[in-house]
C-alpha atoms as a PDB file:
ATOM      1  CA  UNK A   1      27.371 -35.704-171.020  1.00  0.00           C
ATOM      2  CA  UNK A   2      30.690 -33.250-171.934  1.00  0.00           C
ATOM      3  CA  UNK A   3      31.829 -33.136-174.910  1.00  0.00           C
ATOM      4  CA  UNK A   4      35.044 -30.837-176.432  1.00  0.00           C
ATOM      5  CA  UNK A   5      37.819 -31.301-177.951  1.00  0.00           C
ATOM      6  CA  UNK A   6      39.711 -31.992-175.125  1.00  0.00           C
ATOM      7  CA  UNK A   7      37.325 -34.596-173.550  1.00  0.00           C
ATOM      8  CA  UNK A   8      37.846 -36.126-177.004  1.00  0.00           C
ATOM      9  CA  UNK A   9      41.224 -36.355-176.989  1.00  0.00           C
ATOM     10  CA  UNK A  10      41.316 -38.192-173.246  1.00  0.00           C
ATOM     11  CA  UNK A  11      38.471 -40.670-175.162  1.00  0.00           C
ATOM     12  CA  UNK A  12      40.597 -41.459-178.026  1.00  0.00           C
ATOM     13  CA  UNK A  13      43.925 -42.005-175.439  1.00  0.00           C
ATOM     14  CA  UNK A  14      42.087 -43.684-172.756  1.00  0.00           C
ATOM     15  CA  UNK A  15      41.091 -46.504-175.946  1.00  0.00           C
ATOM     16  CA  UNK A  16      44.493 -46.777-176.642  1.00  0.00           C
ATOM     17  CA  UNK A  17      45.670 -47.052-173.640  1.00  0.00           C
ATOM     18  CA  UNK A  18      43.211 -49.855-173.130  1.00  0.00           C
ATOM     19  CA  UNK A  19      44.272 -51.830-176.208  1.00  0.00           C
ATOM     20  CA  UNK A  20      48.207 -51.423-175.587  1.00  0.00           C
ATOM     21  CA  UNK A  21      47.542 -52.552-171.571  1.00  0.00           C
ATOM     22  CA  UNK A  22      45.355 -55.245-172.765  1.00  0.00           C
ATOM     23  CA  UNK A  23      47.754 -56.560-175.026  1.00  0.00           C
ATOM     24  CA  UNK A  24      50.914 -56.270-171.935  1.00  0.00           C
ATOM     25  CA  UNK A  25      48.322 -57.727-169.969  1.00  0.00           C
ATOM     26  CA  UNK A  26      47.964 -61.040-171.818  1.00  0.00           C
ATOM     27  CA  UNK A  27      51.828 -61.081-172.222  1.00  0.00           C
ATOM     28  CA  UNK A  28      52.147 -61.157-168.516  1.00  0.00           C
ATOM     29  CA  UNK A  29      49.854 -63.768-167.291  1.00  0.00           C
ATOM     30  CA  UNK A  30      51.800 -65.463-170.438  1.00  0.00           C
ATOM     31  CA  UNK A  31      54.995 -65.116-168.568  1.00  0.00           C
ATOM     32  CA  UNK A  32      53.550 -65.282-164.674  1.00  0.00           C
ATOM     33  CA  UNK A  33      52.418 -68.841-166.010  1.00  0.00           C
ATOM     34  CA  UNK A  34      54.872 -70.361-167.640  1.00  0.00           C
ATOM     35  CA  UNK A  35      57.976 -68.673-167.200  1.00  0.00           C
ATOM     36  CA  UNK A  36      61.225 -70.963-165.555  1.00  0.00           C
ATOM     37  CA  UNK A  37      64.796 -68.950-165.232  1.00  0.00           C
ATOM     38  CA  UNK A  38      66.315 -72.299-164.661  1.00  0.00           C
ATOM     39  CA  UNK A  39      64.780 -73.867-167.862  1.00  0.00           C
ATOM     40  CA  UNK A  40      66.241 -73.724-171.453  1.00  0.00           C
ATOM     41  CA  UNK A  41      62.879 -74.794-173.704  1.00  0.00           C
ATOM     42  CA  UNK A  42      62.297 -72.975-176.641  1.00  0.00           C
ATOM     43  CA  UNK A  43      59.376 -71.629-174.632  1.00  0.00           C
ATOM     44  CA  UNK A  44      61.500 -69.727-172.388  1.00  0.00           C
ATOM     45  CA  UNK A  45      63.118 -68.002-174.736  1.00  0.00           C
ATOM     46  CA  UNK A  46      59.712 -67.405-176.840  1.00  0.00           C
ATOM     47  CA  UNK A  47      58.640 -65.502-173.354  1.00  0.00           C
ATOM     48  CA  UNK A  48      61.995 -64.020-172.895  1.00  0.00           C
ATOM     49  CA  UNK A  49      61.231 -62.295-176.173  1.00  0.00           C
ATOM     50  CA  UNK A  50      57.654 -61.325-175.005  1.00  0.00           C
ATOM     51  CA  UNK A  51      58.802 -59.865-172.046  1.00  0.00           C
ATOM     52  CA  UNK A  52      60.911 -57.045-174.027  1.00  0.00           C
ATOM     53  CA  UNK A  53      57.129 -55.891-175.692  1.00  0.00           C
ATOM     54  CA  UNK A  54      55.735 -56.104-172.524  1.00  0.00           C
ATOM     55  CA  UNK A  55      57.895 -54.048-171.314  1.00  0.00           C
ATOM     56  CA  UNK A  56      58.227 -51.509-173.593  1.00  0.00           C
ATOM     57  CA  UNK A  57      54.428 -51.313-173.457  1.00  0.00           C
ATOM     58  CA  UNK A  58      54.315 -50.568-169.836  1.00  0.00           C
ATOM     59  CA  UNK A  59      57.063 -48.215-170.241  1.00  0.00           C
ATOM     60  CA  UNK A  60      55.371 -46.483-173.054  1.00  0.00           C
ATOM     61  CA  UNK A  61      52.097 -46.284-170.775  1.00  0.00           C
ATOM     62  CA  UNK A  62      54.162 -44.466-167.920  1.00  0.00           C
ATOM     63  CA  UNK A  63      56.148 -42.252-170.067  1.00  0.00           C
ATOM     64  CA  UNK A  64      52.326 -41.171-171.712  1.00  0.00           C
ATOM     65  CA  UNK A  65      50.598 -41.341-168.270  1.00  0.00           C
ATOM     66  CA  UNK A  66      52.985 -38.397-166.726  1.00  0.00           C
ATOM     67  CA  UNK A  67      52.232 -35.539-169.271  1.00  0.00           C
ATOM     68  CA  UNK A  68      48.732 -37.010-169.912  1.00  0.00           C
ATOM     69  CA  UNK A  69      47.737 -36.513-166.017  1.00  0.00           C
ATOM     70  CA  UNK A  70      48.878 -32.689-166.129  1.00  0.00           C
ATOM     71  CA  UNK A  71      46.752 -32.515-169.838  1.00  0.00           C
ATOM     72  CA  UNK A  72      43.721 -34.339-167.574  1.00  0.00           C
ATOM     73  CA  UNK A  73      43.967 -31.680-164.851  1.00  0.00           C
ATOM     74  CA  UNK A  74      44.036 -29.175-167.883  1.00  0.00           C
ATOM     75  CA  UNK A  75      40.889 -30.273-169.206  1.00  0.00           C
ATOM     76  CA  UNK A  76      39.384 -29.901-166.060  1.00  0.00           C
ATOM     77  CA  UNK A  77      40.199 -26.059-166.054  1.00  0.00           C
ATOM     78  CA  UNK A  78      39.070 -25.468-169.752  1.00  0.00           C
ATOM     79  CA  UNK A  79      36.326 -26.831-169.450  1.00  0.00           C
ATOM     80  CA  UNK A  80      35.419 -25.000-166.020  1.00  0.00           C
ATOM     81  CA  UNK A  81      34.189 -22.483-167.802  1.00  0.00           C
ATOM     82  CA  UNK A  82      30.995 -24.204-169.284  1.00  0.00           C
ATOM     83  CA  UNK A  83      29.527 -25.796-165.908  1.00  0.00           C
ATOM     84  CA  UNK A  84      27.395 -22.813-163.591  1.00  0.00           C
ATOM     85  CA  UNK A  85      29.310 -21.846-160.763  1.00  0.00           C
ATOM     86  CA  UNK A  86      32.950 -23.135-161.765  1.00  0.00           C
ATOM     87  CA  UNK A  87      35.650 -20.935-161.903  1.00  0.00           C
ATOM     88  CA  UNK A  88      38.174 -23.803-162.139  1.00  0.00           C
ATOM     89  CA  UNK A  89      38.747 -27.336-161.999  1.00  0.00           C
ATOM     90  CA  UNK A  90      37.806 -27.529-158.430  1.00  0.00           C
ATOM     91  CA  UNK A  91      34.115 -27.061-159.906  1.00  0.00           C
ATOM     92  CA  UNK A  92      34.598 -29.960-162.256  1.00  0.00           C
ATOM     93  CA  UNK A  93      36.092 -32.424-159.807  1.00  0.00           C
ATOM     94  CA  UNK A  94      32.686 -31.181-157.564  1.00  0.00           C
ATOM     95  CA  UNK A  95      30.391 -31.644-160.588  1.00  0.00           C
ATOM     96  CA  UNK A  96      30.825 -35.564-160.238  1.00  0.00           C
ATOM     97  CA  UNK A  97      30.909 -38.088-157.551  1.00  0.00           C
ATOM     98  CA  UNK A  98      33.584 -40.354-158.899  1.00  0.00           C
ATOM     99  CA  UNK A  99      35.746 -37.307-159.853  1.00  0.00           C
ATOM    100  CA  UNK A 100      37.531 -37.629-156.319  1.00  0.00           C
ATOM    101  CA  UNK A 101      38.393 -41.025-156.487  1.00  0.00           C
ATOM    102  CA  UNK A 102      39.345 -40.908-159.845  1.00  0.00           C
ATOM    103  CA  UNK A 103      42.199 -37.887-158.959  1.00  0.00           C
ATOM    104  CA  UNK A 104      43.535 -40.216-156.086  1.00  0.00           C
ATOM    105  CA  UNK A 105      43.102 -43.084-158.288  1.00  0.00           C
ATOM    106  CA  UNK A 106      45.387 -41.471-160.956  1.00  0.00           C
ATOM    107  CA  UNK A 107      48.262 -39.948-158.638  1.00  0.00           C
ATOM    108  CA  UNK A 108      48.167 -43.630-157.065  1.00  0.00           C
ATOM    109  CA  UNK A 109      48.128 -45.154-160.244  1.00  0.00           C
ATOM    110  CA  UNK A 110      51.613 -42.763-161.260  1.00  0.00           C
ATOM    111  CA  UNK A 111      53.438 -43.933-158.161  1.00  0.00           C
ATOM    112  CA  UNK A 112      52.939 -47.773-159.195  1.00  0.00           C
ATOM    113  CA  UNK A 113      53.389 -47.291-163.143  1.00  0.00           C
ATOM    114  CA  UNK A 114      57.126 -45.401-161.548  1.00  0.00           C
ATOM    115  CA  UNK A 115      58.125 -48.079-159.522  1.00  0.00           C
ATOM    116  CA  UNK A 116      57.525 -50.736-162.167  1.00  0.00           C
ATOM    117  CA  UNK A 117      60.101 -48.744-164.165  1.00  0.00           C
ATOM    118  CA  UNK A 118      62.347 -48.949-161.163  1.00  0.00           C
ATOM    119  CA  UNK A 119      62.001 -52.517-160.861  1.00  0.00           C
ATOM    120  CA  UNK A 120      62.062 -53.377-164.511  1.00  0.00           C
ATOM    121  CA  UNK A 121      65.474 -51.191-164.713  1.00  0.00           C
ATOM    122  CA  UNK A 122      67.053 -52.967-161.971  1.00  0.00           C
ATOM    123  CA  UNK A 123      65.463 -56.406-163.732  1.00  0.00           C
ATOM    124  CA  UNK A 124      67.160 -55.618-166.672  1.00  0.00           C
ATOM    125  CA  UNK A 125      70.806 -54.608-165.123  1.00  0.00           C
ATOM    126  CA  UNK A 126      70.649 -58.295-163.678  1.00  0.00           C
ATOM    127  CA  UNK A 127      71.688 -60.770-166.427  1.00  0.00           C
ATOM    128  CA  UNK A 128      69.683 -63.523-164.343  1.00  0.00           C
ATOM    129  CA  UNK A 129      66.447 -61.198-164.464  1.00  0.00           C
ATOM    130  CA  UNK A 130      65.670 -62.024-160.820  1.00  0.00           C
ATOM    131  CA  UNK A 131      62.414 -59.878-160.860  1.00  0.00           C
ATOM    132  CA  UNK A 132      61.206 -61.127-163.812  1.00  0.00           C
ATOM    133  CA  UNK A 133      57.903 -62.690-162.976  1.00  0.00           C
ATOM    134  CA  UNK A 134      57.601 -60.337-160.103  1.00  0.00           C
ATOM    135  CA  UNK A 135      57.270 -57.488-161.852  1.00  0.00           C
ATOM    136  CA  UNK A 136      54.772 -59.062-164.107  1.00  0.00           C
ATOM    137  CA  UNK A 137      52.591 -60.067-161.214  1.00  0.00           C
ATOM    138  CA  UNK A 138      52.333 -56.846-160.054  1.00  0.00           C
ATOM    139  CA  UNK A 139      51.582 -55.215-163.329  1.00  0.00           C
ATOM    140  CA  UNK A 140      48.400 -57.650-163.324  1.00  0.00           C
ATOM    141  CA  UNK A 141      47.124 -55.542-160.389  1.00  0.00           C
ATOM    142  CA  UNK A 142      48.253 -52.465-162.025  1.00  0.00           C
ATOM    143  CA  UNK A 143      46.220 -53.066-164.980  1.00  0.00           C
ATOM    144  CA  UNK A 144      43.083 -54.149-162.711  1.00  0.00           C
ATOM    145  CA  UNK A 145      43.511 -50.636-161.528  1.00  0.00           C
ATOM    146  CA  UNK A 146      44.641 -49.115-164.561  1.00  0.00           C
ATOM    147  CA  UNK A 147      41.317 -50.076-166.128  1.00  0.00           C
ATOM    148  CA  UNK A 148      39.355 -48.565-163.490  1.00  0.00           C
ATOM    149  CA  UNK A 149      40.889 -45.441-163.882  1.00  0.00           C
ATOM    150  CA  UNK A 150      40.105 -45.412-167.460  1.00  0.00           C
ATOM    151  CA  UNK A 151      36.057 -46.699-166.178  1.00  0.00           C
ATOM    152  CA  UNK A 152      36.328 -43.305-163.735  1.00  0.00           C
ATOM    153  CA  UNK A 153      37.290 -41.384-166.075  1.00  0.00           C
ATOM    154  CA  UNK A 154      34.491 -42.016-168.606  1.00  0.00           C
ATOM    155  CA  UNK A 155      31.979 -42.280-166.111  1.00  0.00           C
ATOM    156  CA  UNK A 156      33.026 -38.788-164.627  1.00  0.00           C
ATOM    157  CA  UNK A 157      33.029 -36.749-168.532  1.00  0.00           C
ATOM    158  CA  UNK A 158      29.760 -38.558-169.160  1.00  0.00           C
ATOM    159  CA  UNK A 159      28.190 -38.101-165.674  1.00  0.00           C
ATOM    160  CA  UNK A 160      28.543 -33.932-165.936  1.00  0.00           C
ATOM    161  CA  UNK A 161      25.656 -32.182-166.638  1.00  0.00           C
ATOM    162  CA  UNK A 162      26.555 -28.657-168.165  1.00  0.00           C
ATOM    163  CA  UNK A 163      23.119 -26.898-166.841  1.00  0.00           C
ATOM    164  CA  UNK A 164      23.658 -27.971-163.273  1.00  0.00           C
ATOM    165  CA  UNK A 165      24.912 -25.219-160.849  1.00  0.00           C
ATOM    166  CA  UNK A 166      27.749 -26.415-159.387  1.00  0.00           C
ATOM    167  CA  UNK A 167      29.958 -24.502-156.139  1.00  0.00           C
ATOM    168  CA  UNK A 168      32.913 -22.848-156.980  1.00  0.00           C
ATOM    169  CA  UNK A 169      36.535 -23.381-155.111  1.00  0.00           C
ATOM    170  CA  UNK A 170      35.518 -20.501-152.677  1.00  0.00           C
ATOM    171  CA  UNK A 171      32.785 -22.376-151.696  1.00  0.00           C
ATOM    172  CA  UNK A 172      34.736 -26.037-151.504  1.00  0.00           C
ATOM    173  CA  UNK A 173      37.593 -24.787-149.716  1.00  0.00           C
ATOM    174  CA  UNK A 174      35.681 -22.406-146.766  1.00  0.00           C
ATOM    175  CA  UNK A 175      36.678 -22.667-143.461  1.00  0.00           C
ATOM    176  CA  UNK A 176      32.711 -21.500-142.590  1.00  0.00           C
ATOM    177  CA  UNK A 177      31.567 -24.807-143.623  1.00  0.00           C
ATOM    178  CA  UNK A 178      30.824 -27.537-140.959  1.00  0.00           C
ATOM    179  CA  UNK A 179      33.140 -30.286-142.613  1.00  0.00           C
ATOM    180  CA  UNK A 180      36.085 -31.984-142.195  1.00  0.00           C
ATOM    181  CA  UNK A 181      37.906 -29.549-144.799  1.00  0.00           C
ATOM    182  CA  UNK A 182      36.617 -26.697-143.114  1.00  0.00           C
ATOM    183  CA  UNK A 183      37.649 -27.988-139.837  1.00  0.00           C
ATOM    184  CA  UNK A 184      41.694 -28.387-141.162  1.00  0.00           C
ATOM    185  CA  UNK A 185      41.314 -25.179-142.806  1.00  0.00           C
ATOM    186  CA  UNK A 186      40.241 -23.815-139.144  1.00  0.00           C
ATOM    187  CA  UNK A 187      43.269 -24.908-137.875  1.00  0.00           C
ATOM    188  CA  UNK A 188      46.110 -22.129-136.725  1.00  0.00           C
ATOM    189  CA  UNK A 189      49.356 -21.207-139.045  1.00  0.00           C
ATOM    190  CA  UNK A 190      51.597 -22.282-135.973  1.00  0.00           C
ATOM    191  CA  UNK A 191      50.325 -26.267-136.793  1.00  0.00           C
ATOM    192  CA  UNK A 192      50.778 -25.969-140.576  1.00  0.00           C
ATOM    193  CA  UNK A 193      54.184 -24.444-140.170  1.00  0.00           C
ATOM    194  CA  UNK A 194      55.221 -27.314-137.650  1.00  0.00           C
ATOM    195  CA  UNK A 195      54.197 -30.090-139.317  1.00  0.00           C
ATOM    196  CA  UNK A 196      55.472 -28.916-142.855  1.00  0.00           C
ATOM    197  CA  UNK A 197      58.842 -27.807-141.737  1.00  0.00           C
ATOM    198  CA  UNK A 198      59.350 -30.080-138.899  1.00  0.00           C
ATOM    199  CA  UNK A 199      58.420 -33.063-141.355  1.00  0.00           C
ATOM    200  CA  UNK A 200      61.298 -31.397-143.633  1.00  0.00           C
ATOM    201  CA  UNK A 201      63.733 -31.417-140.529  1.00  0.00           C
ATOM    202  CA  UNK A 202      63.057 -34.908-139.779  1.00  0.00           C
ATOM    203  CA  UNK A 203      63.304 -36.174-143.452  1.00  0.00           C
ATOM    204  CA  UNK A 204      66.981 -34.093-143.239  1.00  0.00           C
ATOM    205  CA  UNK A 205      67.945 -36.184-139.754  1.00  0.00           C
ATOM    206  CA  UNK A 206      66.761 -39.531-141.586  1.00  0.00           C
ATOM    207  CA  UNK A 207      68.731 -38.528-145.080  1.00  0.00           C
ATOM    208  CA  UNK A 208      72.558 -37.989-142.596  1.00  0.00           C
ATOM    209  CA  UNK A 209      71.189 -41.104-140.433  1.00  0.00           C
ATOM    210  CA  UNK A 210      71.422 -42.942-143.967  1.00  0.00           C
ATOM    211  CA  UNK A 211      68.289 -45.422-142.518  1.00  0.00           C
ATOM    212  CA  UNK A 212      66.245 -45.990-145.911  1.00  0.00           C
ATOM    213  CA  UNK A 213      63.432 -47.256-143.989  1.00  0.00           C
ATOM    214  CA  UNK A 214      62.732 -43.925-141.911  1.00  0.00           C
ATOM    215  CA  UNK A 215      63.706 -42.064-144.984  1.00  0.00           C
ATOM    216  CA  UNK A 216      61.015 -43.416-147.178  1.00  0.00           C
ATOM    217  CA  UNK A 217      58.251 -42.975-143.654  1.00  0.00           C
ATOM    218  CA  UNK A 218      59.226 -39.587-143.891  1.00  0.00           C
ATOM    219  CA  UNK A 219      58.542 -38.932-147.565  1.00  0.00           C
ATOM    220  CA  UNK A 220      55.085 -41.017-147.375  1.00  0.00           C
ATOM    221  CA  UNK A 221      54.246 -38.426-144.616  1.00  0.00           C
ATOM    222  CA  UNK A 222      55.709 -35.550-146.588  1.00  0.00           C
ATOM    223  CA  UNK A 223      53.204 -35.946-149.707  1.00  0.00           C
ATOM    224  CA  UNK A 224      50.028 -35.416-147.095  1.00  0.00           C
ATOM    225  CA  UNK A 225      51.697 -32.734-145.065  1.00  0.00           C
ATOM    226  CA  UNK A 226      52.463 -31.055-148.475  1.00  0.00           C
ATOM    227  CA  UNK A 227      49.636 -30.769-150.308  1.00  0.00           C
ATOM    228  CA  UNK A 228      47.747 -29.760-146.594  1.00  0.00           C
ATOM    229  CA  UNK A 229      49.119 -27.232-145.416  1.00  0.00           C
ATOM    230  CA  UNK A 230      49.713 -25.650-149.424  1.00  0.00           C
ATOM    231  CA  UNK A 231      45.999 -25.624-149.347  1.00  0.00           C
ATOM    232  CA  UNK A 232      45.216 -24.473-145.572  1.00  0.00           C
ATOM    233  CA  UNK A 233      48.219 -22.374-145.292  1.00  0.00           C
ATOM    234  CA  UNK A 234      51.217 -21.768-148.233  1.00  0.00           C
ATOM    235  CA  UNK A 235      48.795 -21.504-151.262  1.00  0.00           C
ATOM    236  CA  UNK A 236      46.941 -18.066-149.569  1.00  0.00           C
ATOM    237  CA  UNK A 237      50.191 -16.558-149.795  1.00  0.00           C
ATOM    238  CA  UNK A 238      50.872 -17.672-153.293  1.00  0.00           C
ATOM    239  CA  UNK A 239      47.711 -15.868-154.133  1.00  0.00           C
ATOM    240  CA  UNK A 240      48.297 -13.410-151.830  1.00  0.00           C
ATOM    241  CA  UNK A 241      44.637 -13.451-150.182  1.00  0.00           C
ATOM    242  CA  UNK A 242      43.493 -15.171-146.610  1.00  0.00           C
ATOM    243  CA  UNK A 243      40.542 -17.060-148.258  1.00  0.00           C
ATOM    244  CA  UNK A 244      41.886 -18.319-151.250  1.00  0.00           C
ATOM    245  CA  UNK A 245      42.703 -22.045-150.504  1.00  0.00           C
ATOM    246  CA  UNK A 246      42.464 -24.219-153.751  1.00  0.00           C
ATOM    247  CA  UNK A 247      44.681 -26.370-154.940  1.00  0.00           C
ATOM    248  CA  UNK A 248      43.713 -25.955-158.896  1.00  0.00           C
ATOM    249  CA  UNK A 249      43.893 -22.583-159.446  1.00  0.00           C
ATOM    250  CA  UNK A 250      47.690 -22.685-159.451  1.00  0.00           C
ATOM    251  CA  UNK A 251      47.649 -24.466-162.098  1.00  0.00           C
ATOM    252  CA  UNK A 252      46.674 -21.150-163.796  1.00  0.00           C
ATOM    253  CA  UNK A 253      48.705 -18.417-165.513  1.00  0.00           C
ATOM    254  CA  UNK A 254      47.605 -15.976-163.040  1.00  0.00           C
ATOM    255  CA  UNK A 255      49.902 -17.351-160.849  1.00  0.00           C
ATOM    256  CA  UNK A 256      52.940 -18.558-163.684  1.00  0.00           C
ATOM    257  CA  UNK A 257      51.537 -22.406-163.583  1.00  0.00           C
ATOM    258  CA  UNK A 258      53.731 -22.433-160.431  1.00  0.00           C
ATOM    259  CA  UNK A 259      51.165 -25.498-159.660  1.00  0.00           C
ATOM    260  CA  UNK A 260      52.731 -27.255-162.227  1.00  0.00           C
ATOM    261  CA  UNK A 261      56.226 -27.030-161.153  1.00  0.00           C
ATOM    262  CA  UNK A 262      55.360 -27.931-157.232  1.00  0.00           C
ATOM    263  CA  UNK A 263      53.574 -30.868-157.667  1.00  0.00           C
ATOM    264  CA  UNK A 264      56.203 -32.059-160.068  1.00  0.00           C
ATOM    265  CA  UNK A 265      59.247 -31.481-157.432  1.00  0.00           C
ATOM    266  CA  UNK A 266      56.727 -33.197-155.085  1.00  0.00           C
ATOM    267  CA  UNK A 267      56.177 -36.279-157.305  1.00  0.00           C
ATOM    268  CA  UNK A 268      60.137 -36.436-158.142  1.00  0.00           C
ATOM    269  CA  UNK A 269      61.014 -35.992-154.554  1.00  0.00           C
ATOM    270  CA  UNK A 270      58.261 -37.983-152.437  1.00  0.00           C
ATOM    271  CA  UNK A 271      58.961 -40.985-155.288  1.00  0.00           C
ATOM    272  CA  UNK A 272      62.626 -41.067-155.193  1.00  0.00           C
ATOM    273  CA  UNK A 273      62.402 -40.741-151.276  1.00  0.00           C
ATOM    274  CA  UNK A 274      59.511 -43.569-151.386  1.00  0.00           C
ATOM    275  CA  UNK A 275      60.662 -46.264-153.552  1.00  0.00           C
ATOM    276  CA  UNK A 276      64.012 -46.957-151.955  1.00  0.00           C
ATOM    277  CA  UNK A 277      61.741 -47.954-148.652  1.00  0.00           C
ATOM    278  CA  UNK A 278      59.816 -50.818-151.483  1.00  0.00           C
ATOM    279  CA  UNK A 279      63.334 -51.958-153.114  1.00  0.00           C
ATOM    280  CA  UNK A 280      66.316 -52.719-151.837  1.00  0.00           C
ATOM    281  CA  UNK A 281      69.149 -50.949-153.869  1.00  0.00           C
ATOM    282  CA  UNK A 282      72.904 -51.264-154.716  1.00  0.00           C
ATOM    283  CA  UNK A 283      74.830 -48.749-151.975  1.00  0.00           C
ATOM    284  CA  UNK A 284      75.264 -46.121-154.381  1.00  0.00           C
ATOM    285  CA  UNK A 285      71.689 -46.133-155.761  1.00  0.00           C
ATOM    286  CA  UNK A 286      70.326 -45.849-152.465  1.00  0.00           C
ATOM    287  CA  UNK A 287      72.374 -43.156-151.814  1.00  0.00           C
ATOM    288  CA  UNK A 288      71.777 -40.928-155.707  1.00  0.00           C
ATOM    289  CA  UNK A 289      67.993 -41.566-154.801  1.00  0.00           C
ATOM    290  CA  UNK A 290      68.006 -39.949-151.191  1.00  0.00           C
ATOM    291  CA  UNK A 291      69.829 -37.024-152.682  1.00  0.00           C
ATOM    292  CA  UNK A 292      67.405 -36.674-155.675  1.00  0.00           C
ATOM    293  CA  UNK A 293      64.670 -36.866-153.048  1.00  0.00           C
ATOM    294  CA  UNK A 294      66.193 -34.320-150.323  1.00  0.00           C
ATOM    295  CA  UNK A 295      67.401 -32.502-153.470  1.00  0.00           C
ATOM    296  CA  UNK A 296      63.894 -31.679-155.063  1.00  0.00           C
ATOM    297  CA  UNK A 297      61.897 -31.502-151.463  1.00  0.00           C
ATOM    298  CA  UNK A 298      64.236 -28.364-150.932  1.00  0.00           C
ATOM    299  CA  UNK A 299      63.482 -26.962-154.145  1.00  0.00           C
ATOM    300  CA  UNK A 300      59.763 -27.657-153.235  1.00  0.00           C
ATOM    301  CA  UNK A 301      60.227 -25.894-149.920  1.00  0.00           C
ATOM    302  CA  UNK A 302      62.275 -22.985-151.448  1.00  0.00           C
ATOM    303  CA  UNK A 303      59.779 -21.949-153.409  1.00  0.00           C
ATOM    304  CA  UNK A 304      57.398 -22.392-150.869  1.00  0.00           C
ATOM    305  CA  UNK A 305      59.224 -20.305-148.311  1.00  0.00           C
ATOM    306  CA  UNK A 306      59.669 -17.773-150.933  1.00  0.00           C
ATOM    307  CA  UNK A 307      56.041 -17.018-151.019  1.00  0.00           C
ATOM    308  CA  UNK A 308      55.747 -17.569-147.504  1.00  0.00           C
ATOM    309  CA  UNK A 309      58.199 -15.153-146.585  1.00  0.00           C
ATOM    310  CA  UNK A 310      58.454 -12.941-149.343  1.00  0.00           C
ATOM    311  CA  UNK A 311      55.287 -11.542-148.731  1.00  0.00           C
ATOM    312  CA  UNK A 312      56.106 -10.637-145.406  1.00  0.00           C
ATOM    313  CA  UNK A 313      59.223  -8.929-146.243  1.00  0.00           C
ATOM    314  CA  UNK A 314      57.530  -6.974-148.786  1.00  0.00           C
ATOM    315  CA  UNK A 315      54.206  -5.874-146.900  1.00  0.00           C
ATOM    316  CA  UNK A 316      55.708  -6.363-143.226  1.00  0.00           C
ATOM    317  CA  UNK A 317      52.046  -8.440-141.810  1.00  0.00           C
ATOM    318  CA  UNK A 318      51.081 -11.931-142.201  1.00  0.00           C
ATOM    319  CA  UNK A 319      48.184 -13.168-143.866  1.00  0.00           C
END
């Protein structure tokens, strides 16, 4: 069991979270039930009302959920320090077996909290609410998985044992071991630079094809071709060493928190690029989304291909 003050402080918001989703949660199956757009009862308008909580409720999770992800992946690096072996949050995240799941669990969990925002906002430009209980039922799955993230989550903090040795990110991320991580790490620069930058040229051709459907393909592909080849390829030149490979410690101020600022262009870009491929949009929506998305991808890759290239123009070799 972990305890500090910021394990504490993910207790005490994990609770609330809990109660407040609880509470949208009831309001929902409230409205799923019983609610008629064609019907003028006093009832309707009683869950008309109790939609408006709802949603403010599930806005208020999403709004909290954003900055309280980057504060989890925080905790995970300052509390590195007290498990054997860690030098990051790369050793946490190893210290537990549901640690994994629980990271996918909670980026998944961001993309579905973001598009209920979408939908609720285009819900709520509609004077006829058209996507009214739709929205609803889906936030009853949400909070299913909402609530096991929050079951993770405890599970992992009170799972770690502080006097186990645990391996550190060189060890994780080495392309000597015989596993499937060490296999993609084995893999030459030539792939990683095709994939990443030909995935970038054919998200460009599906943006001036204006096909939403190819557009949003190409951003789903983006987010795994991103984040692999920044730990198999781009990240070793953001540290500036062959065998450095993990994804946490960019997170760190050794390296500016530059970790935080390319996995939010990533989030902003892949979602904006994503969602218009779930909902269909007014002309011009469609349109300011695929140019938020193309417009924060290229900031992604700029900074990317400044590493990438910088270091080659200052020390004339590759990694």
């Amino acid at each position: 069991m972990l305890i500090s003050p910021e394990v504490l402080t993910i207790y005490i918001l994990d609770i609330l979270f809990a109660l407040f989703a609880t509470v949208a949660f009831i309001v929902s199956i409230k409205i799923v039930k019983g609610y008629d757009a064609n019907a003028t009862t006093a009832l309707q308008y009683e869950l008309e009302k109790k939609s408006y909580l709802a949603s403010t409720i599930i806005k208020y999770l999403f709004f909290i959920k954003v900055p309280f992800f980057l504060f989890f992946i925080f905790t995970l690096d300052s509390i590195s320090f007290i498990l054997p072996g860690a030098m990051c949050g790369a050793g946490v995240i190893n210290s537990s077996s549901v640690a994994t799941p629980l990271l996918f669990l909670k980026l998944l969990n961001i993309y579905l909290f973001a598009y209920w925002i979408v939908l609720d906002k285009e819900d709520m430009s509609d004077e006829t609410q058209p996507y009214m209980k739709l929205k609803f039922l889906l936030y009853l799955l949400f909070y299913i998985l909402l609530m096991v993230e929050i079951f993770l989550e405890f599970s992992m903090f009170l799972s770690i044992n502080t006097t186990s040795v645990v391996d550190c990110c060189g060890k994780i991320f080495s392309q000597s071991d015989s596993t499937y991580m060490g296999e993609l790490l084995g893999l030459s620069s030539f792939v990683y630079i095709t994939l990443f930058y030909g995935n970038f040229v054919l998200l460009l051709l599906s943006y001036l094809l204006k096909n939403r459907y190819i557009f949003a393909l190409f951003n789903l592909t983006f987010i795994v071709v991103a984040l692999l080849t920044l730990i198999a390829f781009f990240g070793t030149y953001i540290y500036e060493l062959p065998t450095h490979h993990c994804p946490f410690c960019l997170l760190q101020s050794d390296y500016h928190y530059v970790g935080y600022v390319l996995y939010s262009l990533l989030f902003l870009g892949t979602f904006n690029g994503v969602v218009i491929g779930l909902h269909r949009f007014s002309v011009d929506v469609q349109k300011q989304k695929m140019r938020y998305s193309l417009a924060f991808l290229t900031l992604y890759m700029g900074i990317i291909s400044y590493y990438f290239l910088g270091y080659y123009l200052k020390n004339g070799v590759w990694l």
